[in-house]
C-alpha atoms as a PDB file:
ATOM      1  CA  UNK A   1     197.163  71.527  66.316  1.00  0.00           C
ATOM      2  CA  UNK A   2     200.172  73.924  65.608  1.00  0.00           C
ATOM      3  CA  UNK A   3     201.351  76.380  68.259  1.00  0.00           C
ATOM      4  CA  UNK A   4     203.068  79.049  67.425  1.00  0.00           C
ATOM      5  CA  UNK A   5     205.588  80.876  69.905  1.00  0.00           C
ATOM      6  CA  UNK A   6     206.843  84.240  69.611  1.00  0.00           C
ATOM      7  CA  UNK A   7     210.136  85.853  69.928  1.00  0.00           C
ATOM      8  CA  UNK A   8     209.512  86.834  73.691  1.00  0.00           C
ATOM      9  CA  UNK A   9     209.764  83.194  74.332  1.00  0.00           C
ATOM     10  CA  UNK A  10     213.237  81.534  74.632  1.00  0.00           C
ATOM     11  CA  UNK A  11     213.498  78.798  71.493  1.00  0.00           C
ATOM     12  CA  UNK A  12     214.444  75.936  73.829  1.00  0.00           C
ATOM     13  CA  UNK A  13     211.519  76.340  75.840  1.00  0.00           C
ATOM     14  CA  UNK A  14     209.301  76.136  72.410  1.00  0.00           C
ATOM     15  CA  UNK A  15     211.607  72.857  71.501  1.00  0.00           C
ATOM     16  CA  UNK A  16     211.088  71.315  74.670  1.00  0.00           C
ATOM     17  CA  UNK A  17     206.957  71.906  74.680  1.00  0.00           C
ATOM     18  CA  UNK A  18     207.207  70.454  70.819  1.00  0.00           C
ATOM     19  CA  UNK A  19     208.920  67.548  72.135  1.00  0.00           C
ATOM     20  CA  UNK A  20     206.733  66.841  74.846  1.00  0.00           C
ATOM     21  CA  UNK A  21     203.510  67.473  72.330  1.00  0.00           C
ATOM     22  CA  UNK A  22     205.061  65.267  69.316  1.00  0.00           C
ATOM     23  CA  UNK A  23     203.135  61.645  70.856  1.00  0.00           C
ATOM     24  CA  UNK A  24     199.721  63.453  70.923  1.00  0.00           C
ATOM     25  CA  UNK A  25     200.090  64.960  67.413  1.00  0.00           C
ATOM     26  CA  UNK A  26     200.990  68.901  68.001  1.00  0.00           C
ATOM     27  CA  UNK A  27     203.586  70.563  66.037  1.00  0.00           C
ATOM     28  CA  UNK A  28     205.167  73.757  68.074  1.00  0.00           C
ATOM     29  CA  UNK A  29     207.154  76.352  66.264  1.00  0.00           C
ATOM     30  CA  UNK A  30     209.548  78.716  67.099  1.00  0.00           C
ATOM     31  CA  UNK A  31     209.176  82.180  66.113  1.00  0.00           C
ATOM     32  CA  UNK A  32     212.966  82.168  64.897  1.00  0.00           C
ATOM     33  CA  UNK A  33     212.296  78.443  62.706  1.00  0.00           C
ATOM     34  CA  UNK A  34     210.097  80.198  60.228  1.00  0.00           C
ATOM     35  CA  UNK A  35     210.693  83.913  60.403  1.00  0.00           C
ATOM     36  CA  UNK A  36     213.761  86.435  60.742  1.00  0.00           C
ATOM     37  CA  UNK A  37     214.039  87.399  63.952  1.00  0.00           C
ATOM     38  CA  UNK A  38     213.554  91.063  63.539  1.00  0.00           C
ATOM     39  CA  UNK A  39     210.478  90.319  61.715  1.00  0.00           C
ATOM     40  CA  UNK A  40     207.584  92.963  62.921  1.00  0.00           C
ATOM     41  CA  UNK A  41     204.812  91.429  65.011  1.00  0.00           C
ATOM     42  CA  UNK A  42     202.409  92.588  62.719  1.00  0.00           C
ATOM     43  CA  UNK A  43     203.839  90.491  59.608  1.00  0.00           C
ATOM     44  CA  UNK A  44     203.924  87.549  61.002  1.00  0.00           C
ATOM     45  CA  UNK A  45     200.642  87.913  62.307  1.00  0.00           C
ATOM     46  CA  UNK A  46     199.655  88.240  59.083  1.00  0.00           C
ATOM     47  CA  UNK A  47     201.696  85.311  57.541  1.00  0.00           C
ATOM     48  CA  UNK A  48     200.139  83.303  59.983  1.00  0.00           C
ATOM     49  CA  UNK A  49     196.756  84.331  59.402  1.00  0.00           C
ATOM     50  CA  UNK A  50     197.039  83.181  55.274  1.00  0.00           C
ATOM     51  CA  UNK A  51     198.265  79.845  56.488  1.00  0.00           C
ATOM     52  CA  UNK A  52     195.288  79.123  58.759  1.00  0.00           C
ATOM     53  CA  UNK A  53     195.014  76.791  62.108  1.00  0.00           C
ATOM     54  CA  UNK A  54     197.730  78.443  64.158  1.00  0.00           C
ATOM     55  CA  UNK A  55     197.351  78.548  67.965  1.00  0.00           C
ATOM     56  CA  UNK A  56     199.970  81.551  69.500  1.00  0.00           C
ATOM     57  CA  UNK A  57     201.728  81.593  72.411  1.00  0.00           C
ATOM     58  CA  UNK A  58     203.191  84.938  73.403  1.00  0.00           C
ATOM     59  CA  UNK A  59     205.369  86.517  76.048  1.00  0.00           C
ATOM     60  CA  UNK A  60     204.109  89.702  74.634  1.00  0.00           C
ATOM     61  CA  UNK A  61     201.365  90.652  76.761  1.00  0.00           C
ATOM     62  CA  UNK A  62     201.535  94.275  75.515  1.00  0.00           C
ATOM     63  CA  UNK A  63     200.855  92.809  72.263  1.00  0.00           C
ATOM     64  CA  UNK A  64     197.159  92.851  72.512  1.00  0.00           C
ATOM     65  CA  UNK A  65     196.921  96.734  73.677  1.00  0.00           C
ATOM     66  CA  UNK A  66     198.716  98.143  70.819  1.00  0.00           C
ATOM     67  CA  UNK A  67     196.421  99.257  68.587  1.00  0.00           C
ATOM     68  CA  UNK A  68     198.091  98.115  65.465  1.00  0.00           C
ATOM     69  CA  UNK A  69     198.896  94.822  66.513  1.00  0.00           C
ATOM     70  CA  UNK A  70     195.433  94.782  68.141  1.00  0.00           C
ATOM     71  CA  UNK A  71     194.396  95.419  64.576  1.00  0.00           C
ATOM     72  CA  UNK A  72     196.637  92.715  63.364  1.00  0.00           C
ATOM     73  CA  UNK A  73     194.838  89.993  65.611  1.00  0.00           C
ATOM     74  CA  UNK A  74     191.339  90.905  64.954  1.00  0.00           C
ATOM     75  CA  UNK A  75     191.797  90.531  61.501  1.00  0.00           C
ATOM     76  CA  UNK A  76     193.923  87.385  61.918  1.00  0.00           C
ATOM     77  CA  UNK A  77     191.087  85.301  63.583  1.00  0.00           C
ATOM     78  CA  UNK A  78     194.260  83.300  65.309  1.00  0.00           C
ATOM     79  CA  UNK A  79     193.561  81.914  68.580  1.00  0.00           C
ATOM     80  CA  UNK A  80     195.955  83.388  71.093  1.00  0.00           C
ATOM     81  CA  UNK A  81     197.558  82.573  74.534  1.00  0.00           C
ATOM     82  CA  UNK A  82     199.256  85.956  75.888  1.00  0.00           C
ATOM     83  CA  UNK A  83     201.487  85.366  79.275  1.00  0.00           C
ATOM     84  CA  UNK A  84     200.597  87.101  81.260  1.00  0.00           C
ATOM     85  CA  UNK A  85     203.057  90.416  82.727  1.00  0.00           C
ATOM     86  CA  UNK A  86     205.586  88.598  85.037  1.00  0.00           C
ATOM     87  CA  UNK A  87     206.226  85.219  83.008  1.00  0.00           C
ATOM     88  CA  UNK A  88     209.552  86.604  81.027  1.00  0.00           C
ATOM     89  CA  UNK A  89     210.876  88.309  84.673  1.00  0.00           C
ATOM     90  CA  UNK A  90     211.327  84.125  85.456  1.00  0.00           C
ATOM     91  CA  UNK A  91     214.444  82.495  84.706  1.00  0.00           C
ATOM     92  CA  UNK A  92     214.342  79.474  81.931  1.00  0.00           C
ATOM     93  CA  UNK A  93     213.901  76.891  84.363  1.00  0.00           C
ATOM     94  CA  UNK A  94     210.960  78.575  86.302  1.00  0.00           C
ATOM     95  CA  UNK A  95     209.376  79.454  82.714  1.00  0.00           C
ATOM     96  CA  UNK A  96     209.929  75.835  81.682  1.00  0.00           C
ATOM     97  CA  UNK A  97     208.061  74.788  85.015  1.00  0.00           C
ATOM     98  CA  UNK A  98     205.163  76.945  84.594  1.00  0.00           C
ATOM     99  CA  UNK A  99     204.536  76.460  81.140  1.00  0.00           C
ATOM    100  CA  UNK A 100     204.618  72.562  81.042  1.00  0.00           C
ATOM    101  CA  UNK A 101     201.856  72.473  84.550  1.00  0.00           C
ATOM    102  CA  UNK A 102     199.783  74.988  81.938  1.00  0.00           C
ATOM    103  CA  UNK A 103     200.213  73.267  78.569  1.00  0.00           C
ATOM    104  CA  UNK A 104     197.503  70.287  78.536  1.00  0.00           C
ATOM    105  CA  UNK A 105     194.844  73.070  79.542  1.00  0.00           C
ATOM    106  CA  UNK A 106     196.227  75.275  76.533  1.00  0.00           C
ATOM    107  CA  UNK A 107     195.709  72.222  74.544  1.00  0.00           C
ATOM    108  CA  UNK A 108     192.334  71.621  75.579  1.00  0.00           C
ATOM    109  CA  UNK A 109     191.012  75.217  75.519  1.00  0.00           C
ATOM    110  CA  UNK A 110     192.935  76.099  71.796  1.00  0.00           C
ATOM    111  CA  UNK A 111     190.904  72.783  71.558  1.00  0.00           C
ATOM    112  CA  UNK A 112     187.259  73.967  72.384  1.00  0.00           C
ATOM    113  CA  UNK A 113     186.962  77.860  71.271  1.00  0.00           C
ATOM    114  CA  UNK A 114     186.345  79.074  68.131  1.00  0.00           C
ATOM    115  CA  UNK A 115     188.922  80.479  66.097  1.00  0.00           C
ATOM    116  CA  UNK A 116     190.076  83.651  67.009  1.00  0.00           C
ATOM    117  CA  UNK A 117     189.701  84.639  70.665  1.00  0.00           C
ATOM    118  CA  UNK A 118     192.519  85.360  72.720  1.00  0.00           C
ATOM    119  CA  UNK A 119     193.602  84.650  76.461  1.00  0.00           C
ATOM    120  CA  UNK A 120     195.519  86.037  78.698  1.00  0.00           C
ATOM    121  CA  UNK A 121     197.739  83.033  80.592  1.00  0.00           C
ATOM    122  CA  UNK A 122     198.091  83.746  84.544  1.00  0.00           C
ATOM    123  CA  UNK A 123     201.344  83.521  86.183  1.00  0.00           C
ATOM    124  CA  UNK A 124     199.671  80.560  89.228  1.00  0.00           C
ATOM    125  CA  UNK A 125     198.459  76.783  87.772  1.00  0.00           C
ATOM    126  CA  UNK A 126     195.543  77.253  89.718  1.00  0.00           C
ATOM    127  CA  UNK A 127     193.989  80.262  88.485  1.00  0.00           C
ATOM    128  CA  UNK A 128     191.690  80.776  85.125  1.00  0.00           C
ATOM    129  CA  UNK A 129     192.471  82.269  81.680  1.00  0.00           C
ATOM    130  CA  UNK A 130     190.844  85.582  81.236  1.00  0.00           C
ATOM    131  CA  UNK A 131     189.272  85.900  77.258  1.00  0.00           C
ATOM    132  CA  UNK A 132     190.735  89.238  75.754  1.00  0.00           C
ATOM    133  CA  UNK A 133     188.406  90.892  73.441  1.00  0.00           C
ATOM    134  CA  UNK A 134     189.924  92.635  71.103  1.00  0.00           C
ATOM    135  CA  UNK A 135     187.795  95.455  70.123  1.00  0.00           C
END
């Protein structure tokens, strides 16, 4: 699979998830490896979306109540893992921490749903993702 992270999300943290993901096959990306970094949320969306079989993982979890961007994603059909408000208040480290204990059930669920639907990612390793429907 190929996970895409977005510009909310410190770079290191993306090279350090690709580097743990490399011996079961994943490829992670960096919003800043294959776009500007001013690029609008919207266009990469859509880039994305004409390349096909990207999984995104976002520190934007505003991103999915804008209507535009909303727009963006539903037409997109990209699956999408939005942290949750809270994640980007946490320093690198703490990030770094969470995101690894969350990664292998990202995996599996990007894994198992159908193109397209988007979760929200909870702060605590014990709780669920929560689908987003974006309507």
């Amino acid at each position: 699979m190929k996970f895409f992270f977005d510009n909310n999300l410190p770079p290191h943290l993306a090279a350090a998830i690709a580097a743990l993901s490399k011996p079961e096959g994943h490829a992670v990306v960096h919003l800043r490896d294959k776009f500007d970094p001013s690029v609008r949320d919207v266009d990469w969306i859509r880039a994305l979306a004409a390349e096909k079989d990207w999984v995104i993982v976002s520190g934007d979890y505003q991103i999915s109540r804008k209507e535009h961007e909303k727009q963006a994603w539903r037409e997109s059909g990209l699956t999408a893992f939005f942290l949750v408000k809270g994640w980007t208040n946490f320093s690198f480290w703490d990030q770094s921490y969470r995101l690894v204990r969350w990664w292998p059930r990202i995996i599996e669920q990007a894994r198992l749903v159908q193109a397209g639907a988007g979760f929200e990612v909870p702060i605590n390793a014990t709780s669920k993702f929560k689908q987003i429907v974006f309507r």
